[in-house]
N, C-alpha and C. Protein backbone atom coordinates (compact mmCIF):
# COMPACT_ATOMS: atom_id res chain seq x y z
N UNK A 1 183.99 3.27 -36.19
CA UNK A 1 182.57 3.16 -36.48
C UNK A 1 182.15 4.27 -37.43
N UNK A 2 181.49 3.99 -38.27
CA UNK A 2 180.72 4.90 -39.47
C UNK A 2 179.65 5.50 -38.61
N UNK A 3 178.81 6.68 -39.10
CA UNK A 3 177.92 7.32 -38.83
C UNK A 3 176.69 6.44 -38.33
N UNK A 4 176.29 5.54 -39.78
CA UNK A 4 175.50 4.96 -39.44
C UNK A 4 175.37 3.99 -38.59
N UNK A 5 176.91 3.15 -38.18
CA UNK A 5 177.07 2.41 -37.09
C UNK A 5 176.97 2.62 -35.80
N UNK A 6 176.91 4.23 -35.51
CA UNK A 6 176.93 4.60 -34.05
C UNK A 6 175.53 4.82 -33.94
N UNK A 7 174.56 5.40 -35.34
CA UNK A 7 173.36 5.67 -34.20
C UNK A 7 172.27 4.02 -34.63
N UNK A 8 172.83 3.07 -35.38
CA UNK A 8 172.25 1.57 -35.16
C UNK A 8 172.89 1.22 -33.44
N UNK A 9 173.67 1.46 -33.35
CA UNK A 9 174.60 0.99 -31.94
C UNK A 9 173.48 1.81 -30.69
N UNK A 10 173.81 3.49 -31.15
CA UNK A 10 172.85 3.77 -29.67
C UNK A 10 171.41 3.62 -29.78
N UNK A 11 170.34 3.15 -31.04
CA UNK A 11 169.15 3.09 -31.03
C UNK A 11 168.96 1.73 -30.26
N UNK A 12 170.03 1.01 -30.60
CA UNK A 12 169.79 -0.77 -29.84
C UNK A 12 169.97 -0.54 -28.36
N UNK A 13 170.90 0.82 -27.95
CA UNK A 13 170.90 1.05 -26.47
C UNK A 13 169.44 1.17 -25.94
N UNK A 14 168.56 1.89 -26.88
CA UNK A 14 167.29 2.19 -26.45
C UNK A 14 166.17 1.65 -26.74
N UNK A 15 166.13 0.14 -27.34
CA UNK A 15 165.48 0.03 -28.15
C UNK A 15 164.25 -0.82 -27.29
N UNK A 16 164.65 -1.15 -25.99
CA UNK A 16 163.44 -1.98 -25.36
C UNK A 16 163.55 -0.49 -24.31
N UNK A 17 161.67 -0.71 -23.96
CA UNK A 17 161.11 1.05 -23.31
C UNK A 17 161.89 0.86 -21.90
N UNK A 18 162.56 -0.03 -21.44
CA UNK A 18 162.79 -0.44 -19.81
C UNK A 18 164.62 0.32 -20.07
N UNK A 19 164.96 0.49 -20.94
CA UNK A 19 166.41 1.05 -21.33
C UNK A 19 166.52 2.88 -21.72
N UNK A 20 165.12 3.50 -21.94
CA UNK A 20 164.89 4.01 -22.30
C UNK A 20 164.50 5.18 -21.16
N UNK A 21 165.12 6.78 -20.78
CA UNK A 21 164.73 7.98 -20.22
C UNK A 21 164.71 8.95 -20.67
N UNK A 22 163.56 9.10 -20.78
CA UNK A 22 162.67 10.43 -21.38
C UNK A 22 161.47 10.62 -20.69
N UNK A 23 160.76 11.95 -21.43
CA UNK A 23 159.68 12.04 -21.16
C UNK A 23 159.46 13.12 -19.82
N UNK A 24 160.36 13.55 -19.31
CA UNK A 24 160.78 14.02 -17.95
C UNK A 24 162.06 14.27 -17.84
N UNK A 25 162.37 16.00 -17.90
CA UNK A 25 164.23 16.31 -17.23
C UNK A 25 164.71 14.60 -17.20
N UNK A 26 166.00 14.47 -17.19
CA UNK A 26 166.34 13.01 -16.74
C UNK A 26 168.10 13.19 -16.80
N UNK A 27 168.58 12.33 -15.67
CA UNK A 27 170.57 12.87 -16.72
C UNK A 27 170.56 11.96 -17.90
N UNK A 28 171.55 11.95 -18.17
CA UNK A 28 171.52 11.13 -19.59
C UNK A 28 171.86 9.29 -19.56
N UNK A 29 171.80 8.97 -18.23
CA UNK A 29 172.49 7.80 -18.43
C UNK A 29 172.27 7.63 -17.05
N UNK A 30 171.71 6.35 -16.67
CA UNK A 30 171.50 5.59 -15.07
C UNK A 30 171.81 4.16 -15.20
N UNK A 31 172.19 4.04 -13.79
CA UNK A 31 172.61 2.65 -13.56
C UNK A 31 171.51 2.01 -12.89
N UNK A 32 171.37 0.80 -12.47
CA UNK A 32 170.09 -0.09 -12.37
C UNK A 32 169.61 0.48 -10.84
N UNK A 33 170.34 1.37 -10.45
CA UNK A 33 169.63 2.11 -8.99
C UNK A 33 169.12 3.36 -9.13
N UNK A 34 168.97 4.05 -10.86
CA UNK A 34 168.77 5.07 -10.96
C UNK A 34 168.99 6.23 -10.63
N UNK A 35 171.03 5.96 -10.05
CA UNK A 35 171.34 7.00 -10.08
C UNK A 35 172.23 7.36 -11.57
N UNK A 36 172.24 8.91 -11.99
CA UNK A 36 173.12 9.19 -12.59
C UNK A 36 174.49 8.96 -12.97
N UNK A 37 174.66 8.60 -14.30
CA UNK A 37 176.45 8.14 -13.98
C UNK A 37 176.71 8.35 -15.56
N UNK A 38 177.78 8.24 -16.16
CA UNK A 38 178.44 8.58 -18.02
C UNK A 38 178.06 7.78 -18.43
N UNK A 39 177.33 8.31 -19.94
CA UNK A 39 176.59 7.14 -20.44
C UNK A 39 177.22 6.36 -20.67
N UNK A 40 178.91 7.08 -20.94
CA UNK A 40 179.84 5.81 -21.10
C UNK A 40 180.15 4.43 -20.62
N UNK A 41 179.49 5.14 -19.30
CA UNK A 41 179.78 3.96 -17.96
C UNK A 41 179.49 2.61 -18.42
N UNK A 42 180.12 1.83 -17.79
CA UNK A 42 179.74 0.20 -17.73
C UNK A 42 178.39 -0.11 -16.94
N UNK A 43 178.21 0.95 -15.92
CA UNK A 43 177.35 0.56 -14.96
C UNK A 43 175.74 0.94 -15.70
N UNK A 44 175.96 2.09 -16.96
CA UNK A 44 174.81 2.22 -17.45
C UNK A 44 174.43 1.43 -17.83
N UNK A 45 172.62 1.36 -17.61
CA UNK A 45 171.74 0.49 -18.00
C UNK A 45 170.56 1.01 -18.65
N UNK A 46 170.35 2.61 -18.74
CA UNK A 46 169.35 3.45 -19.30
C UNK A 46 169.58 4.32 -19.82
N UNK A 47 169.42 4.99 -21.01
CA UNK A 47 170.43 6.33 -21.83
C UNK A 47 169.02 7.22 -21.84
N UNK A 48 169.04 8.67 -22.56
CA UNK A 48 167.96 9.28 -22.93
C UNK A 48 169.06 9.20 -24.60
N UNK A 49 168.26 10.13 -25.54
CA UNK A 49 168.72 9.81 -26.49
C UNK A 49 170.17 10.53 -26.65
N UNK A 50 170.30 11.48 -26.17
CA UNK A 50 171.69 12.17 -25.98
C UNK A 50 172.79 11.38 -25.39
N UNK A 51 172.15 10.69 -24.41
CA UNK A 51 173.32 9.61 -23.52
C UNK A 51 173.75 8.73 -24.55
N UNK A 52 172.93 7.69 -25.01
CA UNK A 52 173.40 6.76 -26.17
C UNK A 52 174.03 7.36 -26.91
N UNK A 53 173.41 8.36 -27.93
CA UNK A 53 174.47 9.00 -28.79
C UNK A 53 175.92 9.19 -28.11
N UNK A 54 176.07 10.00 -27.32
CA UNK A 54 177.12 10.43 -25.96
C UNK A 54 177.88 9.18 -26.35
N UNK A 55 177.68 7.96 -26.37
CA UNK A 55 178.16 7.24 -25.53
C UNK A 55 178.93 6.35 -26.62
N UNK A 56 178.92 6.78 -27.64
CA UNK A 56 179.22 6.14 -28.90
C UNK A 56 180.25 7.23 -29.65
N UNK A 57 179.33 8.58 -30.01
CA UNK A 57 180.04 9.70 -30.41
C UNK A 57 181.44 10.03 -29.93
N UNK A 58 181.44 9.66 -28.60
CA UNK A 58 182.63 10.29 -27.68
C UNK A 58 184.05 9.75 -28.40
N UNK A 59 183.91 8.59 -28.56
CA UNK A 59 185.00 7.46 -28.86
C UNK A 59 185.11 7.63 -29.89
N UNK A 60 184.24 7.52 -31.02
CA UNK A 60 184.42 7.23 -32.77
C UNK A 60 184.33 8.20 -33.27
N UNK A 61 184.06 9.35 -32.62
CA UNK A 61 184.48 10.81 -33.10
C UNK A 61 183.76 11.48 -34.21
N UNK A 62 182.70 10.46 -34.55
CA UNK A 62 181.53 10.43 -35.56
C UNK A 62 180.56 11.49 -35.40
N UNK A 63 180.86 12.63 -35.46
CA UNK A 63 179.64 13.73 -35.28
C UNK A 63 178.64 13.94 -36.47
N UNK A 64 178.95 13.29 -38.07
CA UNK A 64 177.89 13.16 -38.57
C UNK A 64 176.72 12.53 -38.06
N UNK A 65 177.19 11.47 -36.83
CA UNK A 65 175.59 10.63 -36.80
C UNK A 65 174.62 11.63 -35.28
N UNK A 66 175.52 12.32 -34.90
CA UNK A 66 174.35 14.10 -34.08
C UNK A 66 173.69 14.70 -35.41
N UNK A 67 174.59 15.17 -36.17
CA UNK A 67 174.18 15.95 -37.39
C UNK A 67 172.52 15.13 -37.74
N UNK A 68 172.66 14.14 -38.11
CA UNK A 68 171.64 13.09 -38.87
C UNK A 68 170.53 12.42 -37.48
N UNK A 69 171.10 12.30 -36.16
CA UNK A 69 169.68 12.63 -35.75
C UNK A 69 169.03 13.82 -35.09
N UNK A 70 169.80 14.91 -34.82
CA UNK A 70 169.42 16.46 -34.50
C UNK A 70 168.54 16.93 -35.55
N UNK A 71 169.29 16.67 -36.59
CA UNK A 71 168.10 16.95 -37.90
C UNK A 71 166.71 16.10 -38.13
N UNK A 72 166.66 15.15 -37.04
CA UNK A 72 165.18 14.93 -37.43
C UNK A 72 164.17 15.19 -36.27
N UNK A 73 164.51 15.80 -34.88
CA UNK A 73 163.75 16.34 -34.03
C UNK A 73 163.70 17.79 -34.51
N UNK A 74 162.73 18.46 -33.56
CA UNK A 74 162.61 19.89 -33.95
C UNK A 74 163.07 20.57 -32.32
N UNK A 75 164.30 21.05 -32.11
CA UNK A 75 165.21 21.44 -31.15
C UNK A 75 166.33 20.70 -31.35
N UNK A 76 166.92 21.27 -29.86
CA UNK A 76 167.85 20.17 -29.40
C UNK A 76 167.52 19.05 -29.12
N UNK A 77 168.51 18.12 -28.91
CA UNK A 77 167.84 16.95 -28.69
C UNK A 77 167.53 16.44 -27.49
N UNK A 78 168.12 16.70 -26.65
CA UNK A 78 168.12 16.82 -24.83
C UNK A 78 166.60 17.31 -24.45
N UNK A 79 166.21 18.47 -24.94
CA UNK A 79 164.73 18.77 -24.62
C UNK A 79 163.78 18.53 -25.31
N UNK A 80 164.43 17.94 -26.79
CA UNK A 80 163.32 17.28 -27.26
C UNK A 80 162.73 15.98 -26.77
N UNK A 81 163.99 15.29 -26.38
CA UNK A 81 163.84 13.73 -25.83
C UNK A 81 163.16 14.13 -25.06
N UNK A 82 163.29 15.01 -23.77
CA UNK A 82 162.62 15.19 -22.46
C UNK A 82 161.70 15.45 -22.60
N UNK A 83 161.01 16.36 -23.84
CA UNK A 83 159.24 17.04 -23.60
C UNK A 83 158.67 16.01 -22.72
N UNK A 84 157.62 16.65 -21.87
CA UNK A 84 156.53 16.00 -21.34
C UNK A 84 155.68 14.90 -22.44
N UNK A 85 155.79 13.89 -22.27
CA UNK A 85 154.78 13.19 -23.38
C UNK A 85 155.24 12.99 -24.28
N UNK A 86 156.56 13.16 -24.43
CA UNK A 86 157.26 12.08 -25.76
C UNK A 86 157.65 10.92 -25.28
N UNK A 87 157.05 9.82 -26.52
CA UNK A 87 157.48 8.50 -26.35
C UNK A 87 158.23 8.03 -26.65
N UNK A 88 158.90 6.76 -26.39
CA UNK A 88 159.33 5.60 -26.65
C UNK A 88 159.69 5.40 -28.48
N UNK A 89 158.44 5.43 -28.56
CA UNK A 89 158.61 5.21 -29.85
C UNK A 89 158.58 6.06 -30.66
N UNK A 90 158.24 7.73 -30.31
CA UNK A 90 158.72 8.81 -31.10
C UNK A 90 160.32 8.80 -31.24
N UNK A 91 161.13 8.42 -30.23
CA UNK A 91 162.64 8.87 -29.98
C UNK A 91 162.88 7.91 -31.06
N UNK A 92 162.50 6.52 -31.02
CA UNK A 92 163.06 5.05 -31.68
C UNK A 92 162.62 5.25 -33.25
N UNK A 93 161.82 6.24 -33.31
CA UNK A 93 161.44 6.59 -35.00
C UNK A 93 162.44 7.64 -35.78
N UNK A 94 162.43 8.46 -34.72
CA UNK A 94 163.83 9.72 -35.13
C UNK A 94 164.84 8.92 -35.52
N UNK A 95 165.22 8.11 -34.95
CA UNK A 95 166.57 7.52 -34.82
C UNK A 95 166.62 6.28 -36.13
N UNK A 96 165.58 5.86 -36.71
CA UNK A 96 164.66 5.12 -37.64
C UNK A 96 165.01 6.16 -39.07
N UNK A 97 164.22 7.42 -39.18
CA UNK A 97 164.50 8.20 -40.01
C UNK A 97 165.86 8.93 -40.28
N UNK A 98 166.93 8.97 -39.17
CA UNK A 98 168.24 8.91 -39.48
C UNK A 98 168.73 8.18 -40.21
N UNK A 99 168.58 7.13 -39.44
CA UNK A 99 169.22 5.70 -40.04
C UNK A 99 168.87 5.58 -42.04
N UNK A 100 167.47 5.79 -42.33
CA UNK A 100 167.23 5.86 -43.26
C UNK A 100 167.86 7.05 -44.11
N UNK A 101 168.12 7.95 -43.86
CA UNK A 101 168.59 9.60 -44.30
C UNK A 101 170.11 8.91 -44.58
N UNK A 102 170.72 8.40 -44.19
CA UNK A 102 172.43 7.84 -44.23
C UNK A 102 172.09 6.90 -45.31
N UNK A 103 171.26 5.83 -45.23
CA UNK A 103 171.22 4.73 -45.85
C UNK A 103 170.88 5.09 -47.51
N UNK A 104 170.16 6.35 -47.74
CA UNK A 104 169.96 6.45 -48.96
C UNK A 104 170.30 7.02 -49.43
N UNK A 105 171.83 8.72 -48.49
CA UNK A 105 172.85 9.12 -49.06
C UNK A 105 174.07 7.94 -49.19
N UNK A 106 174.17 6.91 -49.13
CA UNK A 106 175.35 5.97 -49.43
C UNK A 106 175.48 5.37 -50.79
């Protein structure tokens, strides 16, 4: 997988708000009982944005596509996802302006 293939891959992990943990500490990845488990897991059913990435990165070894969305929050990305009161659709825009940042260095 290319850069841009892993974070189209983990934004679709997140892309409906019911798939989606943030907003609140959270682990990175739950199964439909909301406990914790690798985002890798099969059993996941909810990522924060680190988990999806996680969960793609691990395998395809693609660390440009951290590079390209770390660079569009302001922190890390773990506590950025988490602030109190970030949305849904702040995380799904970062990941939007990545996608675009790759697409128009190609």
């Amino acid at each position: 997988m290319t850069a841009l293939e892993v974070i189209r891959a983990a934004r679709a992990k997140i892309e409906r708000p019911e798939c989606w943990l943030g907003g609140h500490p959270s682990p990175s990845a739950e199964d439909e009982n909301g406990i914790g488990v690798s985002p890798d897991s099969g059993q996941a059913c909810r990522w924060c944005a680190f988990g999806a990435l996680e969960s793609l990165v691990r395998y395809s070894g693609e660390y440009e596509a951290w590079k390209a969305v770390t660079a569009q929050v302001d922190g890390m990305l773990t506590v950025w996802n988490d602030t109190p009161g970030r949305t849904h659709w702040e995380v799904l825009a970062a990941f939007d302006r990545a996608i675009a940042s790759l697409e128009s260095n190609a």
